[in-house]
N, C-alpha and C. Protein backbone atom coordinates (compact mmCIF):
# COMPACT_ATOMS: atom_id res chain seq x y z
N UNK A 1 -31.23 68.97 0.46
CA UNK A 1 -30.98 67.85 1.31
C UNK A 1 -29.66 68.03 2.03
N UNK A 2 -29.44 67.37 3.23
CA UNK A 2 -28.60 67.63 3.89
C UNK A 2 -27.66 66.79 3.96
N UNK A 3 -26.68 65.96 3.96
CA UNK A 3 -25.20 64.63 4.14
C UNK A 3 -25.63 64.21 5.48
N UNK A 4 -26.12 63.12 5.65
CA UNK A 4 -25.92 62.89 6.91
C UNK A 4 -24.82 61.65 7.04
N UNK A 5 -24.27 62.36 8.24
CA UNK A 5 -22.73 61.88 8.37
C UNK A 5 -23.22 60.27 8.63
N UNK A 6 -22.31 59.29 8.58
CA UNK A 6 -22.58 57.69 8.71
C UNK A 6 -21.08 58.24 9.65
N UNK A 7 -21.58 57.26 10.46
CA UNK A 7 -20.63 56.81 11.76
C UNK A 7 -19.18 56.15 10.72
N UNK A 8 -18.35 56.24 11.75
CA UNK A 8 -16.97 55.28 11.34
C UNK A 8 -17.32 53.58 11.66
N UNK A 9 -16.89 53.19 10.03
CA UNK A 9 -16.90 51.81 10.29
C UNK A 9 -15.42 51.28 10.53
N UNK A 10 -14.80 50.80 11.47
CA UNK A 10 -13.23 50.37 10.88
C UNK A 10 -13.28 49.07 9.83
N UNK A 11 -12.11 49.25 9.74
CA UNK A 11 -11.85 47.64 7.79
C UNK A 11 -11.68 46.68 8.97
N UNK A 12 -11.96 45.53 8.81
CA UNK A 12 -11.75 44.04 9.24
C UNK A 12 -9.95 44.04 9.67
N UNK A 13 -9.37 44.61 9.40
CA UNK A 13 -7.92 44.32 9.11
C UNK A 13 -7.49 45.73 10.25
N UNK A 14 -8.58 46.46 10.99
CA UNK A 14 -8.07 47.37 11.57
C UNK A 14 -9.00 47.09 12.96
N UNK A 15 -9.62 46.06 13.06
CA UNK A 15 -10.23 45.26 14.13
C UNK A 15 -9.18 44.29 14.54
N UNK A 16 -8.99 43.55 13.87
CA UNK A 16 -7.96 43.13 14.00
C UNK A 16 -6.22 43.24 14.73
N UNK A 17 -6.07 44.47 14.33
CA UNK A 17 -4.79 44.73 14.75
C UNK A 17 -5.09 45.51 15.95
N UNK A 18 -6.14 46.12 16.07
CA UNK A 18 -6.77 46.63 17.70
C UNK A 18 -6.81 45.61 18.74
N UNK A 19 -7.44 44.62 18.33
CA UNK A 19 -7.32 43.28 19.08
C UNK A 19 -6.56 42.21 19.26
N UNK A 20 -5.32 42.82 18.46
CA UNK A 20 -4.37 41.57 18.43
C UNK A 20 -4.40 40.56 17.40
N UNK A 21 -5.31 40.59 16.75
CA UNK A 21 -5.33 39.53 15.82
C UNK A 21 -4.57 39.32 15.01
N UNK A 22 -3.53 39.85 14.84
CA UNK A 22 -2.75 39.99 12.99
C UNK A 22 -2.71 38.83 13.18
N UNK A 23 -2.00 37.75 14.39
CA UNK A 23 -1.11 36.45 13.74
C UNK A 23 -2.43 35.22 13.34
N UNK A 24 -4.25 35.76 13.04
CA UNK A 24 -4.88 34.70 13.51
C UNK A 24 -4.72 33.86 11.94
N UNK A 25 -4.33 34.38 10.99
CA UNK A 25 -4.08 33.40 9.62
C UNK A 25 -2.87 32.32 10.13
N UNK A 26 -1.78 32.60 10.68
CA UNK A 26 -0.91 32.02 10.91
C UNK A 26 -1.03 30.71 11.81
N UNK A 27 -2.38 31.07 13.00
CA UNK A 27 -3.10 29.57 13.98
C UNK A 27 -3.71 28.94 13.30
N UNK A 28 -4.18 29.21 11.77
CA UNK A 28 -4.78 28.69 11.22
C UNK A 28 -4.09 27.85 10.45
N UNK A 29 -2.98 28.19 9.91
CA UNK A 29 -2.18 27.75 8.92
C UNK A 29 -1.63 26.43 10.00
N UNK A 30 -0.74 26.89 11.22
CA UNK A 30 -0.48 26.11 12.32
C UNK A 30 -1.29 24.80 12.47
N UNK A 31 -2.74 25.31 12.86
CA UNK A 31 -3.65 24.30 12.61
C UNK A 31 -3.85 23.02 11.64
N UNK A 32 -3.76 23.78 10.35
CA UNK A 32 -4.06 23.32 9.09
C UNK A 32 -2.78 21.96 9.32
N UNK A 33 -1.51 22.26 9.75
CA UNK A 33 -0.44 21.96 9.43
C UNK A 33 -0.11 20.67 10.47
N UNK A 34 -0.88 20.72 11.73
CA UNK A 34 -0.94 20.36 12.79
C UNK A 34 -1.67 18.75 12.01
N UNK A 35 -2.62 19.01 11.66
CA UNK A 35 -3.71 18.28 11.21
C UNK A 35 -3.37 17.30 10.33
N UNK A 36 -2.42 17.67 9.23
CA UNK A 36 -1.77 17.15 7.99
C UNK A 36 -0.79 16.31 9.14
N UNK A 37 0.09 17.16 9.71
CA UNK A 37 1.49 15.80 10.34
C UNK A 37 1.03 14.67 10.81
N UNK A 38 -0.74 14.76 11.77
CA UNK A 38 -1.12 13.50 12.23
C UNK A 38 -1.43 13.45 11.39
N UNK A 39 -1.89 13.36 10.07
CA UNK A 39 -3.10 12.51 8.80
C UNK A 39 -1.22 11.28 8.44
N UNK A 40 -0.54 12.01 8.35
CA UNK A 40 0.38 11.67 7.69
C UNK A 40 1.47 10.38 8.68
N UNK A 41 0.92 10.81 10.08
CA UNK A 41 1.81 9.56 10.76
C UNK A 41 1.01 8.76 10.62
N UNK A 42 -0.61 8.96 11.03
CA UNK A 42 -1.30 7.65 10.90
C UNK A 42 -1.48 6.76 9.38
N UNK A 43 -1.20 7.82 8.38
CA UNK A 43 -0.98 6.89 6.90
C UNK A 43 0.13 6.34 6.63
N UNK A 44 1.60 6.50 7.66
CA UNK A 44 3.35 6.11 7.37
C UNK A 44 2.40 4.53 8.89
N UNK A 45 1.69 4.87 9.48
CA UNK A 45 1.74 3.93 10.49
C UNK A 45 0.60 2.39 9.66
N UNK A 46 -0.30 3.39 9.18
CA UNK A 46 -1.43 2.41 8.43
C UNK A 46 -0.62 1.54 7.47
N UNK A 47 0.26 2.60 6.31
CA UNK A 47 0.66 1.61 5.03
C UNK A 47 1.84 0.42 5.95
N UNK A 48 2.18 0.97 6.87
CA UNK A 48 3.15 -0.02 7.43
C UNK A 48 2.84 -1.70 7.63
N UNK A 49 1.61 -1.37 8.68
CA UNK A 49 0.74 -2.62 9.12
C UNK A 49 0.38 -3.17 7.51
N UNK A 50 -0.52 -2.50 6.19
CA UNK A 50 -0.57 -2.71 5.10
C UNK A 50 0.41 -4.05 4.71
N UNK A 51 1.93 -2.94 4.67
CA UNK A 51 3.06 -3.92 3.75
C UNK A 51 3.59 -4.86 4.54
N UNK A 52 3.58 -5.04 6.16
CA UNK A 52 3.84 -6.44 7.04
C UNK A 52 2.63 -7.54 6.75
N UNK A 53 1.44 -7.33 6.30
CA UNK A 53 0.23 -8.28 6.16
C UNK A 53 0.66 -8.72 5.08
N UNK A 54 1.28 -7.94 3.69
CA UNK A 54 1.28 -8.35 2.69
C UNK A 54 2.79 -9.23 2.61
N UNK A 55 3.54 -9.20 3.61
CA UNK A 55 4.98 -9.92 3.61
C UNK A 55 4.39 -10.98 4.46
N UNK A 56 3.81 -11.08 5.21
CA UNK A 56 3.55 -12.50 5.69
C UNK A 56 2.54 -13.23 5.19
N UNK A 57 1.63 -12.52 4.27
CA UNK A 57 0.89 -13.66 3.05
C UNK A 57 1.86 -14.10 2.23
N UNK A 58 2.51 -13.50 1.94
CA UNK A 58 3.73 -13.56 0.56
C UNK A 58 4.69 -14.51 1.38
N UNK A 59 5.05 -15.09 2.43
CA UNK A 59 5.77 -16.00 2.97
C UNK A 59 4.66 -17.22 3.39
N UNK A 60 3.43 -17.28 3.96
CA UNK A 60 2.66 -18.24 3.45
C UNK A 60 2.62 -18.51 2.53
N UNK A 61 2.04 -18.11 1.11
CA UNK A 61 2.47 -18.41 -0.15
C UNK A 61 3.64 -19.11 -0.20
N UNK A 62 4.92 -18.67 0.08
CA UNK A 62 6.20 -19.33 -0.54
C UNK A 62 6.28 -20.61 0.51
N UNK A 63 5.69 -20.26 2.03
CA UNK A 63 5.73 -21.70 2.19
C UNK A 63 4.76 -22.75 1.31
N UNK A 64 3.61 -22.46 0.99
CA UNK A 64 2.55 -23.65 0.38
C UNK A 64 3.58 -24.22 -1.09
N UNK A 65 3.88 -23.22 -1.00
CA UNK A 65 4.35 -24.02 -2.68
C UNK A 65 6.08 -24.86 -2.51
N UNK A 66 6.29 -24.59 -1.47
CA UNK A 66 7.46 -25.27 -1.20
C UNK A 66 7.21 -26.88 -0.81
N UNK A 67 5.40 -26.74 -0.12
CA UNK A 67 5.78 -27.81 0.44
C UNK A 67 5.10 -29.02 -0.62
N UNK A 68 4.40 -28.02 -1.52
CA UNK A 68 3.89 -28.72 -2.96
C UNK A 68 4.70 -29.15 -3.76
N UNK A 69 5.58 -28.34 -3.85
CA UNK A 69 6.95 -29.04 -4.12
C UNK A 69 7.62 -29.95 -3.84
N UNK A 70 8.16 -30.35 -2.44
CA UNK A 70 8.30 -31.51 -1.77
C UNK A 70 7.39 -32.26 -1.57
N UNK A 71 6.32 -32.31 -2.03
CA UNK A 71 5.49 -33.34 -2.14
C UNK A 71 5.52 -34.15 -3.47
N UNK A 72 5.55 -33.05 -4.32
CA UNK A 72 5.69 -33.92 -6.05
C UNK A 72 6.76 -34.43 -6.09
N UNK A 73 8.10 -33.72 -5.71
CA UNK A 73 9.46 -34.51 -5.60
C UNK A 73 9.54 -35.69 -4.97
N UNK A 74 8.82 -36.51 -3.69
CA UNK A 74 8.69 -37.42 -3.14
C UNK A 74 7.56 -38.39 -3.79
N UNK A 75 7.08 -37.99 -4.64
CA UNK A 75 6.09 -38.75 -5.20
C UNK A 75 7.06 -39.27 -6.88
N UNK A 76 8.03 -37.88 -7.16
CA UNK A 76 8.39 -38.37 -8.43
C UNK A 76 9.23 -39.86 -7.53
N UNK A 77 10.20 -39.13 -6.96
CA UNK A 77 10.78 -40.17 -5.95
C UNK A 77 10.43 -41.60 -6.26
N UNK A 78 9.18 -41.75 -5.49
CA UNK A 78 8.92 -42.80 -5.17
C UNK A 78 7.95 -43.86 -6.88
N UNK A 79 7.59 -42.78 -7.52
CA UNK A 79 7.45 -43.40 -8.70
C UNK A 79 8.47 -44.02 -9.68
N UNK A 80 9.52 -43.49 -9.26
CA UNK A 80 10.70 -43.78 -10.06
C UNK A 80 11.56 -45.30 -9.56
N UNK A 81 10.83 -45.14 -8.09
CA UNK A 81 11.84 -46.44 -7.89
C UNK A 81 10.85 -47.93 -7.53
N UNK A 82 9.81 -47.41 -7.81
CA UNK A 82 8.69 -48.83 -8.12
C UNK A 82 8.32 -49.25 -9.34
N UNK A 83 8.52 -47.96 -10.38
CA UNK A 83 8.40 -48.60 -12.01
C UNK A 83 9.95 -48.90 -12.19
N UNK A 84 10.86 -48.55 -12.12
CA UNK A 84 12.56 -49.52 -12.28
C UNK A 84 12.93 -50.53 -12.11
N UNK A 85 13.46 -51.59 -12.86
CA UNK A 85 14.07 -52.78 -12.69
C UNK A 85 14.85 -52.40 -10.72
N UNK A 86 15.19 -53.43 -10.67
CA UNK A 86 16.24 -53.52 -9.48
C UNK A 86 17.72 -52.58 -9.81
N UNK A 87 18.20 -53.02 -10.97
CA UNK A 87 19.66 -52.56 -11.14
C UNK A 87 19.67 -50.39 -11.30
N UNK A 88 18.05 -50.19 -11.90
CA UNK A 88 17.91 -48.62 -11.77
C UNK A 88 18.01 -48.15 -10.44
N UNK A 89 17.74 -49.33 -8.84
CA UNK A 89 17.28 -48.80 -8.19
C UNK A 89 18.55 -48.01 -7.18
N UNK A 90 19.43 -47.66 -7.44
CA UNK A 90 20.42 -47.08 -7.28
C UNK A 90 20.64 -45.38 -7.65
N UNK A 91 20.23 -45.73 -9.07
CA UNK A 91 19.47 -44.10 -10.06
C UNK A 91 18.69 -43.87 -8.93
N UNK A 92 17.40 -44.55 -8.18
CA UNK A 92 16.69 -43.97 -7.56
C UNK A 92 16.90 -43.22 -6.68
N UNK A 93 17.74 -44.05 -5.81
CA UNK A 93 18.46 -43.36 -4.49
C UNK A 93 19.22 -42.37 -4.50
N UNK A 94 19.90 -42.02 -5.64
CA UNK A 94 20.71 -41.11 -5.91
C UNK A 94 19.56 -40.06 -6.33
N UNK A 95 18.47 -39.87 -6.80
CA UNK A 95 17.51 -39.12 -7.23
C UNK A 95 16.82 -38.70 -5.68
N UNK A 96 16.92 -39.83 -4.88
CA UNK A 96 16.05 -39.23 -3.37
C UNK A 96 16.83 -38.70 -2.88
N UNK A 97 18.00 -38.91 -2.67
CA UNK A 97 19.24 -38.51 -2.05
C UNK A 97 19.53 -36.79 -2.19
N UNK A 98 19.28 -36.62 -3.99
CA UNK A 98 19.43 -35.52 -4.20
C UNK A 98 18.34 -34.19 -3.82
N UNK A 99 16.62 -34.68 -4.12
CA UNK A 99 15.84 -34.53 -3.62
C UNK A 99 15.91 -33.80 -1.94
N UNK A 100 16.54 -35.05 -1.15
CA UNK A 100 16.53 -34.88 0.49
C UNK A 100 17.39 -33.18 0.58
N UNK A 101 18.51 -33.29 -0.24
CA UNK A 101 19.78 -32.40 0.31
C UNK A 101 18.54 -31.26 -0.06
N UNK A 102 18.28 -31.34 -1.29
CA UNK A 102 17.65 -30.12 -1.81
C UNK A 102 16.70 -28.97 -0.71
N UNK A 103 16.07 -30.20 -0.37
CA UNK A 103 14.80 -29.91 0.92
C UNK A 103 15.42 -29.48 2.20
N UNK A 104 16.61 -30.26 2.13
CA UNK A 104 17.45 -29.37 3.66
C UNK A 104 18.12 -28.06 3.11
N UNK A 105 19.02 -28.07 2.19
CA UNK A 105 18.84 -26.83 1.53
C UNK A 105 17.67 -26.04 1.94
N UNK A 106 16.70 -25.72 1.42
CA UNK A 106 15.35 -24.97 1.74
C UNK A 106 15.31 -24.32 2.78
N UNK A 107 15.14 -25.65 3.75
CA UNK A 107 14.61 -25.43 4.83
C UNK A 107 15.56 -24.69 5.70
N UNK A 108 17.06 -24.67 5.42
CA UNK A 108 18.04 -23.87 6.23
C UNK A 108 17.90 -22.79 5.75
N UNK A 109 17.63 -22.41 4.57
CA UNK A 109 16.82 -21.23 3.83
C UNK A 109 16.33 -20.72 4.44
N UNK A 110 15.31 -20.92 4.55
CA UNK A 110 14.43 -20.26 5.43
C UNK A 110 14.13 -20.10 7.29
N UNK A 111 15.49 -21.17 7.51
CA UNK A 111 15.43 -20.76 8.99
C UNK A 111 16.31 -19.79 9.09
N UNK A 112 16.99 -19.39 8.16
CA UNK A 112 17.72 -17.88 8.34
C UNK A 112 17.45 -16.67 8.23
């Protein structure tokens, strides 16, 4: 039997460098990398919107209960100075009085 010669195959890696290719891992990597920086602004941009939704429920919240608050306080208020003799009703006022500041308190609170 005789060898019959097989043609030249070149390696992948010698196609490559004939054609220029060496840097094509590196467009890839580029790519890869390209891909990740936007995944990553739109998740710094997403959790953002996220934690502003969750600060302005969380300030609804603190308003409802503030104003549940000033509601029971005006009710203790006013319970206090219709079950009292006359001579308590001074205790009372001093109890609404204190009540009122409290609520302006608050409310300058929160306009700051």
């Amino acid at each position: 039997m005789t060898d019959i010669e097989q043609p030249y195959t070149p390696s992948l890696d010698e196609v490559r460098e004939a054609h220029g290719w060496t840097g094509h891992d590196s467009h890839v990597e580029s790519n890869r990398a390209a891909k990740r920086a936007e995944f990553d602004r739109w998740l710094a941009a997403h959790n953002e919107a996220v934690r502003a939704e969750a600060l302005r429920e969380a300030g609804r919240d603190i308003d409802r209960m503030i104003a549940i608050a000033r509601d029971d306080e005006r009710e203790k208020a006013a319970q206090i100075a219709e079950t009292h003799p006359a001579p308590l009703g001074a205790v009372a006022r001093l109890i609404r009085d204190a009540i009122a500041a409290r609520i302006r308190a608050q409310g300058k609170e929160q306009g700051a």
